[in-house]
C-alpha atoms as a PDB file:
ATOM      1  CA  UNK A   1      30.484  19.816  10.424  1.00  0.00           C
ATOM      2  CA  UNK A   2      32.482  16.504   9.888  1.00  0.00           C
ATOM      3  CA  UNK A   3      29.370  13.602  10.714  1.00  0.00           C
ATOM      4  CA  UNK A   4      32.259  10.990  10.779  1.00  0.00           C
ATOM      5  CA  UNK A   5      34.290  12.815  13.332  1.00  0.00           C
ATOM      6  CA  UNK A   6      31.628  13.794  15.868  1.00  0.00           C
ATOM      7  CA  UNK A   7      31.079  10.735  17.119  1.00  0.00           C
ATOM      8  CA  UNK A   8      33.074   7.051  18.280  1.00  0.00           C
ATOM      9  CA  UNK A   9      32.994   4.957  15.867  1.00  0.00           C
ATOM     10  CA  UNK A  10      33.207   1.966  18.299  1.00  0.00           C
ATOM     11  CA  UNK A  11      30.256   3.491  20.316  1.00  0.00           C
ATOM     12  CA  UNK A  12      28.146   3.475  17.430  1.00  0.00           C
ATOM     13  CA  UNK A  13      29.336  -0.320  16.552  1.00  0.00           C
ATOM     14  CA  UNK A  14      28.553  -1.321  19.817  1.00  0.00           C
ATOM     15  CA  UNK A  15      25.450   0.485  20.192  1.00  0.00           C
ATOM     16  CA  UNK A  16      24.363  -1.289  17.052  1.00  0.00           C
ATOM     17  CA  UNK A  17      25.781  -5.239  18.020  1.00  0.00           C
ATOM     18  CA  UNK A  18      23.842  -4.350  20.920  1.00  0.00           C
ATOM     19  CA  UNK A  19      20.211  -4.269  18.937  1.00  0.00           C
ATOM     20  CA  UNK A  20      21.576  -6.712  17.190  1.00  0.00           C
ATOM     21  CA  UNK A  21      22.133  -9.129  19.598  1.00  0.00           C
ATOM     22  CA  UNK A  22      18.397  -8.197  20.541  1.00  0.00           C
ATOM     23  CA  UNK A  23      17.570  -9.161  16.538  1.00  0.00           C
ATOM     24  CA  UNK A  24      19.000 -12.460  17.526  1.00  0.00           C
ATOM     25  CA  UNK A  25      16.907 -13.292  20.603  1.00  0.00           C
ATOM     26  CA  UNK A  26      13.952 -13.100  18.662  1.00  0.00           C
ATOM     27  CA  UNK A  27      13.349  -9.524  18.726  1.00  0.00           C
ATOM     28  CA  UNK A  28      11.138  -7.859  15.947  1.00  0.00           C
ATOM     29  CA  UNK A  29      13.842  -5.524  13.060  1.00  0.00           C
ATOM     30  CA  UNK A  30      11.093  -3.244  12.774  1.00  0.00           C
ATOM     31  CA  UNK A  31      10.514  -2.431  16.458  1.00  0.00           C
ATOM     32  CA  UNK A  32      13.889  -1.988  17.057  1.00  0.00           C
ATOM     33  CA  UNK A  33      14.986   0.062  14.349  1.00  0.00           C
ATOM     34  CA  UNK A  34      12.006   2.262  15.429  1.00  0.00           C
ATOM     35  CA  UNK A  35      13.620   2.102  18.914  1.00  0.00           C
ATOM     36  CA  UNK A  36      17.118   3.107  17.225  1.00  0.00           C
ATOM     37  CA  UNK A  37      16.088   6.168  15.103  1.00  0.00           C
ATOM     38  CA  UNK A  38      15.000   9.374  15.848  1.00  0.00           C
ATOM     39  CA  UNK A  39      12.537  10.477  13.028  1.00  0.00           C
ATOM     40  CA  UNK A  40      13.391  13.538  11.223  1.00  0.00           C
ATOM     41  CA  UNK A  41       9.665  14.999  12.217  1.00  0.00           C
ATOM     42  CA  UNK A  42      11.355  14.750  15.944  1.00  0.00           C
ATOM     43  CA  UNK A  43      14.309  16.666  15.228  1.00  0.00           C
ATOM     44  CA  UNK A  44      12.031  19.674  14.075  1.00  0.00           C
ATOM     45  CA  UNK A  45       9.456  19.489  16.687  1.00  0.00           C
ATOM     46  CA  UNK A  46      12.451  19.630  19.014  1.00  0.00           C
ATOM     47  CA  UNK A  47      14.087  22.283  17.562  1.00  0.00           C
ATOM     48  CA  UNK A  48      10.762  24.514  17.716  1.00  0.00           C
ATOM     49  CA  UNK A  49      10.841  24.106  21.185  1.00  0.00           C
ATOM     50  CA  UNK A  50      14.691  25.090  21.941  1.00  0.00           C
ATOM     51  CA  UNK A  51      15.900  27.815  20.085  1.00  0.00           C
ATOM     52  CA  UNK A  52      19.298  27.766  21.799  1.00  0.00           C
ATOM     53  CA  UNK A  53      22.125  26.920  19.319  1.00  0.00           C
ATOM     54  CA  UNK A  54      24.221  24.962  21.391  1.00  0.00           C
ATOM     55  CA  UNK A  55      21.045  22.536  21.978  1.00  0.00           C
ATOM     56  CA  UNK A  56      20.734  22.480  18.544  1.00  0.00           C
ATOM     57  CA  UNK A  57      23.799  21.618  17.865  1.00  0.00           C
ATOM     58  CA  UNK A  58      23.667  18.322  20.351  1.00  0.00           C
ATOM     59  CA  UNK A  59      20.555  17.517  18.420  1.00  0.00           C
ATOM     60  CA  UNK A  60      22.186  17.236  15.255  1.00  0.00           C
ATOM     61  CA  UNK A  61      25.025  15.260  16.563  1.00  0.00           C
ATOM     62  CA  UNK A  62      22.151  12.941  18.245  1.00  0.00           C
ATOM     63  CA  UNK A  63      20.120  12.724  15.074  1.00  0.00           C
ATOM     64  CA  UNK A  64      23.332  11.906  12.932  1.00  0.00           C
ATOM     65  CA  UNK A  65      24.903   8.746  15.507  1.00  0.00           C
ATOM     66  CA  UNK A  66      21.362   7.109  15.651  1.00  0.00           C
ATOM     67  CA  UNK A  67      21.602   7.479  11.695  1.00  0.00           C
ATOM     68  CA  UNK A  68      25.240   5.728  12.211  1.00  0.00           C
ATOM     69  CA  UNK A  69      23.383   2.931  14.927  1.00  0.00           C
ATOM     70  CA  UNK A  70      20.756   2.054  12.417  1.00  0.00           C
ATOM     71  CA  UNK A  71      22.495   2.034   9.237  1.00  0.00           C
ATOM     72  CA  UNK A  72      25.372  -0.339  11.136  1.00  0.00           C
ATOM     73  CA  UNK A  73      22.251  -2.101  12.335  1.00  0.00           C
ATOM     74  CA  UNK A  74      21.221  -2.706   8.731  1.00  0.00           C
ATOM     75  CA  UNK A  75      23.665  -3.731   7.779  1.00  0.00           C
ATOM     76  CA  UNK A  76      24.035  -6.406  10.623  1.00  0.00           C
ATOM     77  CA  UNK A  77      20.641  -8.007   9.993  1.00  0.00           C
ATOM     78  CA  UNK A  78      21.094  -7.770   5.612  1.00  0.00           C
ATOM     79  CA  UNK A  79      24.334  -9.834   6.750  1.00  0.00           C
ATOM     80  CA  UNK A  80      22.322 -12.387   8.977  1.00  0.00           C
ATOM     81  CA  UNK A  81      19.894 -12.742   6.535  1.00  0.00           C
ATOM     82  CA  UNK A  82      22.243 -13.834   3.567  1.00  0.00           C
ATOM     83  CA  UNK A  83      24.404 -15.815   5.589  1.00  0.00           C
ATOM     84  CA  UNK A  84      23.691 -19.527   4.490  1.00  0.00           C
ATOM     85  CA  UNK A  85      22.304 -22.220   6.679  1.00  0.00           C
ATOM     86  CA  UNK A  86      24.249 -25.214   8.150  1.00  0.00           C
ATOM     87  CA  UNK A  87      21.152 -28.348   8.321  1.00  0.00           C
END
């Protein structure tokens, strides 16, 4: 499986300026990346539960574009964070 092909690229970007327009307002980094990622511990309970190939199939697909969101998302904030101050 390609992981750079599965999903938009743009849907990911904008998924991510999304949270981080959230950052912006105020919101906590740490709440929302835990609202952005789906914890590998997730994945496997999940998969336990449905056997079905196909499903897991759309699982890994999930659990690879919120990896995409977040690490954009990251890399949004580490940005913010460096850029320097106008006083």
């Amino acid at each position: 499986m390609n992981r750079g092909e599965d999903f938009d690229l743009m849907a990911t970007r904008r998924e991510a300026a999304m949270f981080y327009g959230l950052f912006l307002r105020g919101h906590p980094v740490d709440v929302l990346r835990k609202d952005i990622d789906v914890p590998k511990e997730t994945v496997q309970k999940w998969e336990n539960v449905y056997r079905n190939d196909s499903f897991r199939e759309s699982l890994k697909r999930l659990y690879y574009y919120r990896k995409q969101v977040l690490a954009i998302f990251d890399e949004l904030v580490t940005n913010e964070r460096l850029r320097p101050r106008i006083q």
